[in-house]
PDB file of N, CA and C in Angstrom:
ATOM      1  N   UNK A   1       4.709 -26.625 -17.884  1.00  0.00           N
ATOM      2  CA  UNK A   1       4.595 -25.239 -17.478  1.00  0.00           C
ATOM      3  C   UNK A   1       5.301 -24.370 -18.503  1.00  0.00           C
ATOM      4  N   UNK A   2       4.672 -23.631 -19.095  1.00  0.00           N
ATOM      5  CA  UNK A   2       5.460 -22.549 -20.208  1.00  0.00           C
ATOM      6  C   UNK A   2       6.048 -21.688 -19.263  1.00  0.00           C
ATOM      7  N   UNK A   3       7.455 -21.354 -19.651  1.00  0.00           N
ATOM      8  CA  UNK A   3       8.020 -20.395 -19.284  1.00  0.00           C
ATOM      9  C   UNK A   3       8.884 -19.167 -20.088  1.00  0.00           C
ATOM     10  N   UNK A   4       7.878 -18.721 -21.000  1.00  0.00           N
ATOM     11  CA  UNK A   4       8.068 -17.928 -22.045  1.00  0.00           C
ATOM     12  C   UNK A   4       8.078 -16.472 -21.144  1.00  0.00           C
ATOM     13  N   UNK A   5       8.749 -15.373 -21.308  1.00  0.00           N
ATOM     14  CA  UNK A   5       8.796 -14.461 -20.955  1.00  0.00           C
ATOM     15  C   UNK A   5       8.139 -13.184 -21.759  1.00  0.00           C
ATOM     16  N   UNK A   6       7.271 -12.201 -21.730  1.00  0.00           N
ATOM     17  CA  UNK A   6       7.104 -11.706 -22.653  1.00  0.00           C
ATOM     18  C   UNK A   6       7.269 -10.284 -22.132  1.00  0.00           C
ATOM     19  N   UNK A   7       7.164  -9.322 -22.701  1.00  0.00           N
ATOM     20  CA  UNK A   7       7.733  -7.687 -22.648  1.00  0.00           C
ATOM     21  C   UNK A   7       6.602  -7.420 -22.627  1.00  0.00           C
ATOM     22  N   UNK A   8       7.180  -5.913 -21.585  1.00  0.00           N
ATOM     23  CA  UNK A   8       5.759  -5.193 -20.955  1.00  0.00           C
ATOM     24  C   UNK A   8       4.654  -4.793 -22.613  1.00  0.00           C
ATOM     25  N   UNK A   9       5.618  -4.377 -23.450  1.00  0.00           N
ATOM     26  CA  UNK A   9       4.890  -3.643 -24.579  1.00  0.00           C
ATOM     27  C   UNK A   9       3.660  -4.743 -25.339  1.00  0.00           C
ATOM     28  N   UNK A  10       4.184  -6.309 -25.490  1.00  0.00           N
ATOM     29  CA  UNK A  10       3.152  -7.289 -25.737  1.00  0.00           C
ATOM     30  C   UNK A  10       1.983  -7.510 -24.597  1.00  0.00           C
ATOM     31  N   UNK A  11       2.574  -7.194 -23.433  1.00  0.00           N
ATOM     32  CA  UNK A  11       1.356  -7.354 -22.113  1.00  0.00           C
ATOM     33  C   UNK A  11       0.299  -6.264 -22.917  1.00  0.00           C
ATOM     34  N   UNK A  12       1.191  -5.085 -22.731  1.00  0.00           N
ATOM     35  CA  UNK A  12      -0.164  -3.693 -22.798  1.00  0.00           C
ATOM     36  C   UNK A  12      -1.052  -3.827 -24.160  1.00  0.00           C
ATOM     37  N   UNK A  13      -0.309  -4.410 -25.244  1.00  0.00           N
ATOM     38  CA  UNK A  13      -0.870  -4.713 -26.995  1.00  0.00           C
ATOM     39  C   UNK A  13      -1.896  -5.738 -26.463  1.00  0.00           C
ATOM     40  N   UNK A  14      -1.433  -6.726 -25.849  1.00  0.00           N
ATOM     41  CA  UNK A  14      -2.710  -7.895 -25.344  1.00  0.00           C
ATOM     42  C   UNK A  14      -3.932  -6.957 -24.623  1.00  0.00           C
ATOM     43  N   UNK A  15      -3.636  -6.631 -23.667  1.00  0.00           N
ATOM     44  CA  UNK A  15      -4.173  -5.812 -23.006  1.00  0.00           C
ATOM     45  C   UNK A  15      -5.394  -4.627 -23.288  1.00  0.00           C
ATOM     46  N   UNK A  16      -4.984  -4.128 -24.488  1.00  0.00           N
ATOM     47  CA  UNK A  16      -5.482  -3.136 -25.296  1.00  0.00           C
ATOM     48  C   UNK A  16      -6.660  -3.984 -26.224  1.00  0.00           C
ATOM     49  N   UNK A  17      -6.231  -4.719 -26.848  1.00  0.00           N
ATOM     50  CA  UNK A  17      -7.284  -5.839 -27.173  1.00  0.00           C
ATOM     51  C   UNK A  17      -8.163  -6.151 -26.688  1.00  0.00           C
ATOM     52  N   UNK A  18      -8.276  -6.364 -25.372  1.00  0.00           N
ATOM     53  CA  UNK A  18      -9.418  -6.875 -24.260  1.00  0.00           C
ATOM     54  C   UNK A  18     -10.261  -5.937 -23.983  1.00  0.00           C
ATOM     55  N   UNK A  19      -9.227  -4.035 -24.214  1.00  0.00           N
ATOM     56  CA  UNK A  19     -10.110  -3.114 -23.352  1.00  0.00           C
ATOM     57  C   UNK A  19     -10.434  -2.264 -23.890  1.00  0.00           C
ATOM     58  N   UNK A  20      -9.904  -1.874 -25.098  1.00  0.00           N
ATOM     59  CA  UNK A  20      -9.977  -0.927 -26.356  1.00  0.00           C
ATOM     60  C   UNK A  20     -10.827  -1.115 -27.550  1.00  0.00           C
ATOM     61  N   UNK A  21     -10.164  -2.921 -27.764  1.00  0.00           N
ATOM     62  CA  UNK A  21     -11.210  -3.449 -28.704  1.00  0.00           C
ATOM     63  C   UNK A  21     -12.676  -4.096 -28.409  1.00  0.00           C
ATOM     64  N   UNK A  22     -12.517  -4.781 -27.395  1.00  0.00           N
ATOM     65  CA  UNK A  22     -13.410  -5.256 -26.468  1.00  0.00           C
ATOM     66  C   UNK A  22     -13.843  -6.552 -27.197  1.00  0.00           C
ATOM     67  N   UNK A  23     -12.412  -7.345 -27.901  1.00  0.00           N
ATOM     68  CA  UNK A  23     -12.146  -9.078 -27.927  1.00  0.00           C
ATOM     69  C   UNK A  23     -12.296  -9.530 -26.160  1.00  0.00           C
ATOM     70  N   UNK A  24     -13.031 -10.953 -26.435  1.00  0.00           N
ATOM     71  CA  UNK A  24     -13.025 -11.734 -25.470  1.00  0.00           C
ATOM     72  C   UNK A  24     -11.242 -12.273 -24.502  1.00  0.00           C
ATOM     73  N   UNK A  25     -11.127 -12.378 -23.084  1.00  0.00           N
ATOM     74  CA  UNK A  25      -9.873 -12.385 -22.567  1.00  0.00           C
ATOM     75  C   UNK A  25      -9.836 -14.074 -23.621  1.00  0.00           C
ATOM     76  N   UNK A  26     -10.786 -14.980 -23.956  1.00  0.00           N
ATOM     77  CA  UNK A  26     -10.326 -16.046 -24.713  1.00  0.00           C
ATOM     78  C   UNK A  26     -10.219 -16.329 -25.938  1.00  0.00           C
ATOM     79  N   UNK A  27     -10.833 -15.261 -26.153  1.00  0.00           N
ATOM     80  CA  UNK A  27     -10.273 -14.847 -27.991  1.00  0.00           C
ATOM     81  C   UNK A  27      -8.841 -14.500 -27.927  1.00  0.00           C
ATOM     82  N   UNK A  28      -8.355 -13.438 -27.377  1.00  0.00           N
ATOM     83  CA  UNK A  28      -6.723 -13.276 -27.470  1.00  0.00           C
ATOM     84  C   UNK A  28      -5.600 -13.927 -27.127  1.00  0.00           C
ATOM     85  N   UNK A  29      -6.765 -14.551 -25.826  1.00  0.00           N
ATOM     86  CA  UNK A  29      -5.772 -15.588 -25.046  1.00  0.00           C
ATOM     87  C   UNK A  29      -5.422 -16.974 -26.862  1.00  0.00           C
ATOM     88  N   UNK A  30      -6.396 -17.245 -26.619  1.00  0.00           N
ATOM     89  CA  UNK A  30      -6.053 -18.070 -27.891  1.00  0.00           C
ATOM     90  C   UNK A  30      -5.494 -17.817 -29.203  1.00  0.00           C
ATOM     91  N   UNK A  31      -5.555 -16.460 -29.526  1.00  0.00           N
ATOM     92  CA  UNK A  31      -4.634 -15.741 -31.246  1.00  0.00           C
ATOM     93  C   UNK A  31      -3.341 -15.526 -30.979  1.00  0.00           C
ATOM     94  N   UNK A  32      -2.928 -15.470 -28.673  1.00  0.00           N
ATOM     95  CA  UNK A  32      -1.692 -15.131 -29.169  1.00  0.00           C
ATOM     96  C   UNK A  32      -0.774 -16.054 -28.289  1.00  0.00           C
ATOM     97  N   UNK A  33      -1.452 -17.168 -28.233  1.00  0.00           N
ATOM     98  CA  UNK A  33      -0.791 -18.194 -27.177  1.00  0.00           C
ATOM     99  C   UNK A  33      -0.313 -18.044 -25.604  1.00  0.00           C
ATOM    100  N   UNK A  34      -1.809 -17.225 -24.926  1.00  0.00           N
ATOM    101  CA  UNK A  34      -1.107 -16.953 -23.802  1.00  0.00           C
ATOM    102  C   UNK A  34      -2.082 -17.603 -22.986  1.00  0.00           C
ATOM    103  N   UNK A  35      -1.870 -17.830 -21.825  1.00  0.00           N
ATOM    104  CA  UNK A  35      -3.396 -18.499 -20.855  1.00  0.00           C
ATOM    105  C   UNK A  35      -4.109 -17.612 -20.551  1.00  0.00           C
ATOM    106  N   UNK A  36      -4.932 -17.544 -20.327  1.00  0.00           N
ATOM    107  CA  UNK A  36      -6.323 -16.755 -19.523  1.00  0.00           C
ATOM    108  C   UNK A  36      -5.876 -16.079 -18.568  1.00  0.00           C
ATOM    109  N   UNK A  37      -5.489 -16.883 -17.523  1.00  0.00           N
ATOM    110  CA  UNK A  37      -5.168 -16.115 -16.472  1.00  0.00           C
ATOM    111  C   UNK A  37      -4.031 -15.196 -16.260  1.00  0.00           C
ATOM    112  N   UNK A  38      -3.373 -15.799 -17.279  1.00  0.00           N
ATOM    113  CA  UNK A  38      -2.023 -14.288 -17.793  1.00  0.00           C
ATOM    114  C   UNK A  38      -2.703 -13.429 -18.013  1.00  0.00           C
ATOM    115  N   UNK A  39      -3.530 -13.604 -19.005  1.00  0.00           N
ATOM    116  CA  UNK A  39      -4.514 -12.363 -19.781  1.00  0.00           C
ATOM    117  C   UNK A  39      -4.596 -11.303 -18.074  1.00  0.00           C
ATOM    118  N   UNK A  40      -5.708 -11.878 -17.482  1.00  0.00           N
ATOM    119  CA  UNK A  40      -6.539 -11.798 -16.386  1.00  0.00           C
ATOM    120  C   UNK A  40      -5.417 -10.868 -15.640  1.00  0.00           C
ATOM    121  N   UNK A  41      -4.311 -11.508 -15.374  1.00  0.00           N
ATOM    122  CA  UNK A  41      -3.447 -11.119 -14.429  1.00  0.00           C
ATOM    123  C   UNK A  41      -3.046  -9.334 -15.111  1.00  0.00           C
ATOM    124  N   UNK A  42      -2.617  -9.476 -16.368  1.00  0.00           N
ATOM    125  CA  UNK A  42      -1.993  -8.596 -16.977  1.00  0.00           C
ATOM    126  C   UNK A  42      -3.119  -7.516 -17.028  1.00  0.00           C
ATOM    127  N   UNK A  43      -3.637  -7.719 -17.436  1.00  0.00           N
ATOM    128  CA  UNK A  43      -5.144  -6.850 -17.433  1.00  0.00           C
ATOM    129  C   UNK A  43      -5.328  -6.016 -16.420  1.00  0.00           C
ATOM    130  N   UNK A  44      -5.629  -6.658 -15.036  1.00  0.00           N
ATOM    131  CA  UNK A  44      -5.358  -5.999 -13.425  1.00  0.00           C
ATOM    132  C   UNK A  44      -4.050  -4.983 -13.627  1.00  0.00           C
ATOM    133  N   UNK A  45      -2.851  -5.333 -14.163  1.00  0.00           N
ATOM    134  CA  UNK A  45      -2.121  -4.614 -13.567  1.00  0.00           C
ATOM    135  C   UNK A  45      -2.067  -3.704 -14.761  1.00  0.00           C
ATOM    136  N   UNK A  46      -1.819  -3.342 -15.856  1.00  0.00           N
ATOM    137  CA  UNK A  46      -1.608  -2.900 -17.243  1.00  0.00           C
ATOM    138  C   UNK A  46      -3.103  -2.296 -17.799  1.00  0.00           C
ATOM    139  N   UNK A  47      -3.902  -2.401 -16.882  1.00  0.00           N
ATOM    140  CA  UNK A  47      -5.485  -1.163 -17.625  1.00  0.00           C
ATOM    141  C   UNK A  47      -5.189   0.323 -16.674  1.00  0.00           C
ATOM    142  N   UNK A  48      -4.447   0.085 -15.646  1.00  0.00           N
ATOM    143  CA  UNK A  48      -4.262   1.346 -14.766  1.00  0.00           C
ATOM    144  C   UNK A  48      -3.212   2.277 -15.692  1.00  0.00           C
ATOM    145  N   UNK A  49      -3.250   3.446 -15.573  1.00  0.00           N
ATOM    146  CA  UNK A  49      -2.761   4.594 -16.302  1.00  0.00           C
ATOM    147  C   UNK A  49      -1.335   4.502 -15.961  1.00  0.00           C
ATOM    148  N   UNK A  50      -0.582   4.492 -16.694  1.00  0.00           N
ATOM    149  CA  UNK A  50       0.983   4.394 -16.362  1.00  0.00           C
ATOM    150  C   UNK A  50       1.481   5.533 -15.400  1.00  0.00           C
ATOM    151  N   UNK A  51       1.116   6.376 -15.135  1.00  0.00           N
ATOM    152  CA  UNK A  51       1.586   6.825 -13.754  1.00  0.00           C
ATOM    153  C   UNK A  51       1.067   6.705 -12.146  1.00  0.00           C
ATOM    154  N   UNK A  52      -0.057   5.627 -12.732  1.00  0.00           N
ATOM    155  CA  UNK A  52      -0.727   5.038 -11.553  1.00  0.00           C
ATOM    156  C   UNK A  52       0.094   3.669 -11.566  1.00  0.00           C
ATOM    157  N   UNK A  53       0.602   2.921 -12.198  1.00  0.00           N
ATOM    158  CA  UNK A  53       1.543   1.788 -12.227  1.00  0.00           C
ATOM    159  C   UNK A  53       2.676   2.080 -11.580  1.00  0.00           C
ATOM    160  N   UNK A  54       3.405   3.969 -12.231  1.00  0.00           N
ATOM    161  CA  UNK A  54       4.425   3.973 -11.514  1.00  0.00           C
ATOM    162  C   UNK A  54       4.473   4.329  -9.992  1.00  0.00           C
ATOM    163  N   UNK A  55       3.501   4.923  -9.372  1.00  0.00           N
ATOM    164  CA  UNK A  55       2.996   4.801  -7.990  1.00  0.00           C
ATOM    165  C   UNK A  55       3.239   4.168  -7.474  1.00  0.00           C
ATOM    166  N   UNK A  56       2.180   2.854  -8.056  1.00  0.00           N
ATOM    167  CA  UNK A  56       2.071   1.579  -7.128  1.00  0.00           C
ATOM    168  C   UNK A  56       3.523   0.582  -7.047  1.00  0.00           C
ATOM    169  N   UNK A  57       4.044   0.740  -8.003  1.00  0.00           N
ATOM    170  CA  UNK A  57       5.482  -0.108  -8.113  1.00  0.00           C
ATOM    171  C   UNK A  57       6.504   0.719  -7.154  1.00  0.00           C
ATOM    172  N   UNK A  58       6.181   2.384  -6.838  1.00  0.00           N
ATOM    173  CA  UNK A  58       7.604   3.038  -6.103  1.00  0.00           C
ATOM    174  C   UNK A  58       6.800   2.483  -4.403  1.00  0.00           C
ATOM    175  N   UNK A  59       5.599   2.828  -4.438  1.00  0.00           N
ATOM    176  CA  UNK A  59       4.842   2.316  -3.311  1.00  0.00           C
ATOM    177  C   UNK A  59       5.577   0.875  -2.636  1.00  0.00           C
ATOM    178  N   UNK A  60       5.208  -0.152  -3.761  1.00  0.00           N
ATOM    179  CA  UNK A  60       5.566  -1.296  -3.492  1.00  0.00           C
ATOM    180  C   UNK A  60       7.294  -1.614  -3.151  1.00  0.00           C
ATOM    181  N   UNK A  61       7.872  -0.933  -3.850  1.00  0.00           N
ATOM    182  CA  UNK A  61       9.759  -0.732  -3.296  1.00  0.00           C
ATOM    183  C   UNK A  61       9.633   0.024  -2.136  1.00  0.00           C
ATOM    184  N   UNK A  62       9.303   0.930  -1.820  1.00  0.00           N
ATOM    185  CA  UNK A  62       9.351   1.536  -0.484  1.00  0.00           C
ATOM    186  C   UNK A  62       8.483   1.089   1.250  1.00  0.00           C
ATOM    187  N   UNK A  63       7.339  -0.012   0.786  1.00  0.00           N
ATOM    188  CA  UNK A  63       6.971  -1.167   1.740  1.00  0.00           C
ATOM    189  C   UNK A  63       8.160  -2.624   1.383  1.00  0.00           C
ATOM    190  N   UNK A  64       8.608  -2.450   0.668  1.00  0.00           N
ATOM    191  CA  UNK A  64       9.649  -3.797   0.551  1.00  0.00           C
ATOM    192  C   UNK A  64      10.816  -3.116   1.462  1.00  0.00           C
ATOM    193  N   UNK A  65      11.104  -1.942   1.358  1.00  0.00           N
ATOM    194  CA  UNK A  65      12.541  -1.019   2.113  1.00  0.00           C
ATOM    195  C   UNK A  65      12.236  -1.046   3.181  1.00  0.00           C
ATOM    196  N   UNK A  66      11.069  -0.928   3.894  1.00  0.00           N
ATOM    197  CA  UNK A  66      10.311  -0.743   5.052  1.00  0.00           C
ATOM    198  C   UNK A  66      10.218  -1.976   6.157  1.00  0.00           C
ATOM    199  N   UNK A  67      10.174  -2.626   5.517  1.00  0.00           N
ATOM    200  CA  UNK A  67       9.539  -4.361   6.262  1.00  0.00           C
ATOM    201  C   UNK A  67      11.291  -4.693   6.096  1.00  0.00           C
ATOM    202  N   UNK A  68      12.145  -4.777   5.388  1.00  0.00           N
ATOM    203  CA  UNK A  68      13.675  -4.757   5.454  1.00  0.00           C
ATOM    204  C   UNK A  68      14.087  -4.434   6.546  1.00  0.00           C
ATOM    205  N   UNK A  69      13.656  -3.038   7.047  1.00  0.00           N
ATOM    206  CA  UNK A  69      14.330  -2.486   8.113  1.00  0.00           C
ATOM    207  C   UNK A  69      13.974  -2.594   9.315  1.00  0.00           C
ATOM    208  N   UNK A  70      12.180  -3.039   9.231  1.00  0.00           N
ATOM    209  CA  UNK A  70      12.172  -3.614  10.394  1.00  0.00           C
ATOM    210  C   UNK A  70      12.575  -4.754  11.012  1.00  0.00           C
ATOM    211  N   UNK A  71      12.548  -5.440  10.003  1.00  0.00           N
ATOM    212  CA  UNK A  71      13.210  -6.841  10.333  1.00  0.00           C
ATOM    213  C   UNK A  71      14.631  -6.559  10.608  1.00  0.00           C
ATOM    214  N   UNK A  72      15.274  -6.099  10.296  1.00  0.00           N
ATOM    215  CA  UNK A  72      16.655  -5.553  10.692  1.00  0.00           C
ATOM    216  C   UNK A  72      16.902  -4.825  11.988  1.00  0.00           C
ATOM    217  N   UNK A  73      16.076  -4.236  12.315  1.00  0.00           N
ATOM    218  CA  UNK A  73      15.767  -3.487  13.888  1.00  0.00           C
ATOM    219  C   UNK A  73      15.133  -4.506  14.715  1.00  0.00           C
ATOM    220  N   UNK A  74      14.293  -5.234  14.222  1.00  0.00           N
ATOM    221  CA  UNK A  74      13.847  -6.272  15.630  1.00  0.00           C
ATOM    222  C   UNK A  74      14.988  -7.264  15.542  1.00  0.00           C
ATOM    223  N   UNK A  75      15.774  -7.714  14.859  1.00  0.00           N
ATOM    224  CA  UNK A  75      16.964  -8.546  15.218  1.00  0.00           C
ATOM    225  C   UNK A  75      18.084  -7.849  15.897  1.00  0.00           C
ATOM    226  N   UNK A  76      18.191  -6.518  15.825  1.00  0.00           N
ATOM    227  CA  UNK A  76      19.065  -6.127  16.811  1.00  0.00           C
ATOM    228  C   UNK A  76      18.342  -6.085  18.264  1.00  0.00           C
ATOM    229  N   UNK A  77      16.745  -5.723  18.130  1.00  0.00           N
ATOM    230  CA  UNK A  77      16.250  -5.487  19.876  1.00  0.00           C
ATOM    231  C   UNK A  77      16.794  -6.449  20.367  1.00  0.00           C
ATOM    232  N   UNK A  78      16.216  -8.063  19.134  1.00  0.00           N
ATOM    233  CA  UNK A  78      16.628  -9.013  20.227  1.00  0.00           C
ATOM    234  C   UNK A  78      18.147  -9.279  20.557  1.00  0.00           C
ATOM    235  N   UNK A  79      18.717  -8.819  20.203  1.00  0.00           N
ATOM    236  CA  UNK A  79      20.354  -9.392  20.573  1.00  0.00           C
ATOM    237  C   UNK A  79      20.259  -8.299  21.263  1.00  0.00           C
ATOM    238  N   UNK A  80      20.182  -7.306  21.452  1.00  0.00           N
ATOM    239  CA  UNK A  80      20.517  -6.524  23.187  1.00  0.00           C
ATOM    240  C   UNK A  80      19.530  -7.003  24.023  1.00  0.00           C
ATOM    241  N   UNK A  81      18.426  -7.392  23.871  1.00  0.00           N
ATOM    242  CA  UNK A  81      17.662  -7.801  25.419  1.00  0.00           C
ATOM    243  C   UNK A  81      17.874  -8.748  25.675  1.00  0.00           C
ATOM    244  N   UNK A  82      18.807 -10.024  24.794  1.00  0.00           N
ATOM    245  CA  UNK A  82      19.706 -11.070  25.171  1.00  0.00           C
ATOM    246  C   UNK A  82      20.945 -10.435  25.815  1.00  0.00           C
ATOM    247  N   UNK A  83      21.613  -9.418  25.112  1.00  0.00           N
ATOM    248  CA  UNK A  83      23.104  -8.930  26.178  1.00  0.00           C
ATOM    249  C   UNK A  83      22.811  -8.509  26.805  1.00  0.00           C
ATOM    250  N   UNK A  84      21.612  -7.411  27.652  1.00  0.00           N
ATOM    251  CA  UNK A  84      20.834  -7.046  28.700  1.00  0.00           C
ATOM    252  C   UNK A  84      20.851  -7.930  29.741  1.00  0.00           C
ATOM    253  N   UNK A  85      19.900  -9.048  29.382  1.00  0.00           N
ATOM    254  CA  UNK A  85      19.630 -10.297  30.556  1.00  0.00           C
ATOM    255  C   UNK A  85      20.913 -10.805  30.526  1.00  0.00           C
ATOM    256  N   UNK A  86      22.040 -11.086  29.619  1.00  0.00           N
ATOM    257  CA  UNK A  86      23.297 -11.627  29.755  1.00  0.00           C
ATOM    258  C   UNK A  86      24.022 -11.350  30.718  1.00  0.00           C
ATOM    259  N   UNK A  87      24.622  -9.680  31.125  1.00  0.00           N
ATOM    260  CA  UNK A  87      24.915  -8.903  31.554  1.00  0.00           C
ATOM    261  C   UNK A  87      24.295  -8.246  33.059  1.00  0.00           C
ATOM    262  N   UNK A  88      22.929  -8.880  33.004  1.00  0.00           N
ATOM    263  CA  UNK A  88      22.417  -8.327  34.240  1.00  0.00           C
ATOM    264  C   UNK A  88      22.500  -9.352  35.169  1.00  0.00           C
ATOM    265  N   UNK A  89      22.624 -10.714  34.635  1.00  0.00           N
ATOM    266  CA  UNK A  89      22.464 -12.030  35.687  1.00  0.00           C
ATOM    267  C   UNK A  89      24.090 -12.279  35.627  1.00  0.00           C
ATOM    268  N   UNK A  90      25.490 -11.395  34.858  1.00  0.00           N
ATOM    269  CA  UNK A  90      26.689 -11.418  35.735  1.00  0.00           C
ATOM    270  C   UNK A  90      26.757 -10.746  36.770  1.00  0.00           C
ATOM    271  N   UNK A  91      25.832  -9.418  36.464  1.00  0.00           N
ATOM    272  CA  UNK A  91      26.284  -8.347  37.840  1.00  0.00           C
ATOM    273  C   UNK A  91      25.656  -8.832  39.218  1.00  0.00           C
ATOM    274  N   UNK A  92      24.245  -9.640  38.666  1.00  0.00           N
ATOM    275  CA  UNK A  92      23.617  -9.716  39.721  1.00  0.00           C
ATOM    276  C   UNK A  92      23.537 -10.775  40.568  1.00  0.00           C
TER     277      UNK A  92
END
């Protein structure tokens, strides 16, 4: 498994190749040692207009903040409708 890391600026240069020049995703994939489906992947996310990237990425932090807090609020329901029933079968 390669685990080479590469910078956004080589994604978008790959990228630009595929969509600017209109090289095959296996022509580049092969001149610049990357797999296909990197290509593929990078492509999806890196042909959208960079303030449509930055959208979708504040989008995507603010459903990650979101699903956080709910999960954080349904673990408190349940520990009071446990001290609820706790509390109601001392009194009662």
């Amino acid at each position: 498994m390669n685990s080479k890391r590469y910078t956004d600026e080589f994604k978008v240069a790959a990228v630009k190749q595929i969509t600017d020049r209109g090289h095959s995703v296996a022509d580049v994939a092969g001149r610049l040692g990357v797999s296909i489906h990197s290509l593929y992947a990078w492509r999806r996310k890196y042909e959208k207009p960079s303030t449509v990237r930055q959208a979708d990425a504040d989008q995507a932090a603010e459903l990650r903040r979101v699903k956080s807090e709910l999960r954080r609020v349904t673990e408190e329901r349940d520990i009071l409708k446990k001290a609820a029933a706790y509390f109601a079968k001392l009194s009662g």
